[in-house]
N, C-alpha and C. Protein backbone atom coordinates (compact mmCIF):
# COMPACT_ATOMS: atom_id res chain seq x y z
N UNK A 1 0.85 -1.17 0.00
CA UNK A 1 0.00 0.00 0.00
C UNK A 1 0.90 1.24 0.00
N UNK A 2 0.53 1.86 -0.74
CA UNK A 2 1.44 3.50 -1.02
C UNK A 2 1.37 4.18 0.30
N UNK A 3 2.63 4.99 0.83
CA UNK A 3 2.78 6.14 1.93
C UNK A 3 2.05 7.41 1.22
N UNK A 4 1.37 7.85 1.66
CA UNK A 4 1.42 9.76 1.39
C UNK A 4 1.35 10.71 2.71
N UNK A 5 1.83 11.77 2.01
CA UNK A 5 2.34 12.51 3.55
C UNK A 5 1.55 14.14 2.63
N UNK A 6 1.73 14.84 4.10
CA UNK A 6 0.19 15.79 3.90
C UNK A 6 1.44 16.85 4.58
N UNK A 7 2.05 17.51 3.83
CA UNK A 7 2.09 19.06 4.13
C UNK A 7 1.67 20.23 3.70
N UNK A 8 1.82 20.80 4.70
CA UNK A 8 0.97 22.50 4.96
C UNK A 8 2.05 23.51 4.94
N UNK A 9 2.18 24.23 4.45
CA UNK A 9 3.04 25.59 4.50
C UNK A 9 1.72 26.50 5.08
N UNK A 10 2.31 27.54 5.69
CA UNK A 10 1.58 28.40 6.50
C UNK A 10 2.23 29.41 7.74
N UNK A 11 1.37 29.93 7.95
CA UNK A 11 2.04 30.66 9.20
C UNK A 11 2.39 29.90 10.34
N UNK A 12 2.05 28.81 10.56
CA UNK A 12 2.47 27.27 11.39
C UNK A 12 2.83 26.19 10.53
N UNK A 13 3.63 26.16 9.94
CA UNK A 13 3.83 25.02 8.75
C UNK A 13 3.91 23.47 9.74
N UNK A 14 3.18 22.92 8.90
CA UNK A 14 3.28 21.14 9.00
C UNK A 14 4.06 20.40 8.23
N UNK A 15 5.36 19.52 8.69
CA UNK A 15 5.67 18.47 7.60
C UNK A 15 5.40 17.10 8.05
N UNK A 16 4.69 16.72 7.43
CA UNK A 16 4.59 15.19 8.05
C UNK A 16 5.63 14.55 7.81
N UNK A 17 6.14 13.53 8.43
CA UNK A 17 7.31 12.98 8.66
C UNK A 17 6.49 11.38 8.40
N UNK A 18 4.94 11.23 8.70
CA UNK A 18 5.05 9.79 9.13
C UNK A 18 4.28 9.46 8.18
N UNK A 19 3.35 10.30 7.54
CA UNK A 19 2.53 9.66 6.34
C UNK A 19 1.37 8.43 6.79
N UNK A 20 0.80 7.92 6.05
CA UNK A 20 -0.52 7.33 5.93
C UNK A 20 -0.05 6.92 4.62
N UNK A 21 -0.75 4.88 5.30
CA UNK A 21 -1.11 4.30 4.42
C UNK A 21 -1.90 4.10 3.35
N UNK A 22 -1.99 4.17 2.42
CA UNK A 22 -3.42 4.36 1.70
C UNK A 22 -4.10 3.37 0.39
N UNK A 23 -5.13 3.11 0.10
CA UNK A 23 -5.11 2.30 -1.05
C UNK A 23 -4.64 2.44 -2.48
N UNK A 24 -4.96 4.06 -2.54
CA UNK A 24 -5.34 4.78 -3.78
C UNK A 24 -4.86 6.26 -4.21
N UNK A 25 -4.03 6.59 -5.03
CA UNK A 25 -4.55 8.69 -4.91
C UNK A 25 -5.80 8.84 -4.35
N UNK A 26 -7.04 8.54 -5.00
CA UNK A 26 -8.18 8.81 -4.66
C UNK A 26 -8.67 9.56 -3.09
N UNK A 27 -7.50 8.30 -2.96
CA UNK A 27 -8.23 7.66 -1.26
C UNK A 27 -7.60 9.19 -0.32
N UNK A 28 -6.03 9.35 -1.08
CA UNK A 28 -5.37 10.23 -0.76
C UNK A 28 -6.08 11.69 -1.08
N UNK A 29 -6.91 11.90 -1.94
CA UNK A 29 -7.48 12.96 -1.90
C UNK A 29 -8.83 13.36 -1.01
N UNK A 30 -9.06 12.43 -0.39
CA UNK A 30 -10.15 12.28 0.26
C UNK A 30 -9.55 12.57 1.63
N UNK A 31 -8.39 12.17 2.00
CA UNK A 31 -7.74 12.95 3.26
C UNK A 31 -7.17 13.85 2.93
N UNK A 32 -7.07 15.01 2.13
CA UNK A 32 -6.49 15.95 1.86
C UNK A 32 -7.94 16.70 2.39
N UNK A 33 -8.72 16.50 1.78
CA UNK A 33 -10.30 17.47 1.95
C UNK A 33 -10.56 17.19 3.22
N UNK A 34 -10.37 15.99 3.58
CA UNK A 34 -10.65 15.95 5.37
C UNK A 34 -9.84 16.56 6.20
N UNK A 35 -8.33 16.82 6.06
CA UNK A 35 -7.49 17.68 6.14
C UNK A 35 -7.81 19.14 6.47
N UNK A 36 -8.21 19.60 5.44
CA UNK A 36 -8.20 20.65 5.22
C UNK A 36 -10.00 21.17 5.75
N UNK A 37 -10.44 20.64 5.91
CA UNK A 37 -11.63 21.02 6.81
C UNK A 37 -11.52 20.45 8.01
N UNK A 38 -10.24 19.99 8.73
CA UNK A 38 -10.39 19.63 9.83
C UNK A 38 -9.44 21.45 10.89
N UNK A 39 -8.75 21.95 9.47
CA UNK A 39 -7.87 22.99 10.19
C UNK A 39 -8.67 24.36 9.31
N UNK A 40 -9.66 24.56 8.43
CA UNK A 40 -10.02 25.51 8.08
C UNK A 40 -10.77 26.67 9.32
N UNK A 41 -10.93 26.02 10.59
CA UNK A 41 -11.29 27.14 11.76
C UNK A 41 -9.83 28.35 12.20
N UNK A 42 -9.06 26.90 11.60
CA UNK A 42 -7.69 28.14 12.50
C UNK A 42 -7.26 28.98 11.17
N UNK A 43 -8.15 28.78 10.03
CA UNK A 43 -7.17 30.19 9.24
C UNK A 43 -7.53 31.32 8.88
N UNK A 44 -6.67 32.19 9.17
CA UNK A 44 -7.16 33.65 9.94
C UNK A 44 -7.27 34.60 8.36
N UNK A 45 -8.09 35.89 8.64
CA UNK A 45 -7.96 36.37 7.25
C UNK A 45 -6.63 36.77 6.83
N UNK A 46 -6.01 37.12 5.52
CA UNK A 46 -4.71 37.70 5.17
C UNK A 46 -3.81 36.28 5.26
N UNK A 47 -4.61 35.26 5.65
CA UNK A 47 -3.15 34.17 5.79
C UNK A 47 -3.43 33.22 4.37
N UNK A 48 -2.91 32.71 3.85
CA UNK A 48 -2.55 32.31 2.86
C UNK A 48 -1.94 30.24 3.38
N UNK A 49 -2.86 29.14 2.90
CA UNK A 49 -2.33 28.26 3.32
C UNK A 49 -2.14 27.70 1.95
N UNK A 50 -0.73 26.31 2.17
CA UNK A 50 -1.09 25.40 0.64
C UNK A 50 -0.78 23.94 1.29
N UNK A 51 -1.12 23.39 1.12
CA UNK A 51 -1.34 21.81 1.28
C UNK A 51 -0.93 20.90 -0.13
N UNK A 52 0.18 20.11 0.38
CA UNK A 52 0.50 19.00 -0.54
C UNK A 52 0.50 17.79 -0.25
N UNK A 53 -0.02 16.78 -1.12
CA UNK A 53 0.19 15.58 -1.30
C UNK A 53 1.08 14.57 -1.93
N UNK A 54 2.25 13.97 -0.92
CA UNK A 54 3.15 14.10 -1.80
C UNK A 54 3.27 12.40 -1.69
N UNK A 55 3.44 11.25 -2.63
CA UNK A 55 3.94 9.50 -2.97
C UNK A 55 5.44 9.55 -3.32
N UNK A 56 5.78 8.77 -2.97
CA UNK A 56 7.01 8.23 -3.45
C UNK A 56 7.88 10.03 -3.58
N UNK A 57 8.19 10.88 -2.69
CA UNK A 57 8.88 12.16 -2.84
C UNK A 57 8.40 13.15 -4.23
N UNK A 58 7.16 12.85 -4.23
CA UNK A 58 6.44 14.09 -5.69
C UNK A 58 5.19 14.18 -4.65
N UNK A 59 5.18 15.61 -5.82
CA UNK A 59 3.78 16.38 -4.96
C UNK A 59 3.00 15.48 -6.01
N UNK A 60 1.44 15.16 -5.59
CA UNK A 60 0.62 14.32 -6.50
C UNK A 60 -1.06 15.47 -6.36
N UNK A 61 -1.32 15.87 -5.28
CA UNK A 61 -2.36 16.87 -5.30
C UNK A 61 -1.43 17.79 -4.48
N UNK A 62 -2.05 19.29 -4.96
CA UNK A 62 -1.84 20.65 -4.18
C UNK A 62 -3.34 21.18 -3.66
N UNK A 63 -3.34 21.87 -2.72
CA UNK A 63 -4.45 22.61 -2.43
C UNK A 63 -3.94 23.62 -1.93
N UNK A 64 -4.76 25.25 -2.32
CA UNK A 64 -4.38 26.14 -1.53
C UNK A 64 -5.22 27.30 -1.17
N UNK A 65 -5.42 27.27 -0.21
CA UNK A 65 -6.50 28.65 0.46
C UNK A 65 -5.88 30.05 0.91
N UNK A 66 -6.25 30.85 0.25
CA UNK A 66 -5.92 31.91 0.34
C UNK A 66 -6.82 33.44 0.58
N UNK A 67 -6.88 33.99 1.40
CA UNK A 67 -7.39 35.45 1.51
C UNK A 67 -7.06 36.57 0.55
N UNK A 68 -7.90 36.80 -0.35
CA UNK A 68 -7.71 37.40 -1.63
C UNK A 68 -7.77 39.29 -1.19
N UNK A 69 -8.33 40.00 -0.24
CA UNK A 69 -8.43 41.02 0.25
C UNK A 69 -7.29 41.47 0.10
């Protein structure tokens, strides 16, 4: 089963170090969105986040939320 690891750049940056097992990209994009609505309370206006999904050392999905003001 493939590793993917979920980092965040941000004003608190995350690197995951330990990753998650997974079946699928798919599966991997489905914890990216769970991800990212599990930390969308803490982001403040003006902050700017991006989230990657990265297999085997490549990014495979990006996401990024940003305050456009």
């Amino acid at each position: 089963m493939p590793k993917y690891f979920f980092h965040l750049q941000s004003a608190r940056p995350y690197e995951d170090d330990g990753g998650l097992d997974l079946p699928s990209d798919p599966a991997a994009w489905v914890e990216a969105k769970r991800f990212a609505r599990d930390i969308e309370s803490s982001l403040k206006p003006g902050e700017t986040w991006h989230l990657e999904v990265h297999r085997e050392g490549r990014p495979i999905y990006s996401l990024k939320i940003c305050d456009r003001h």
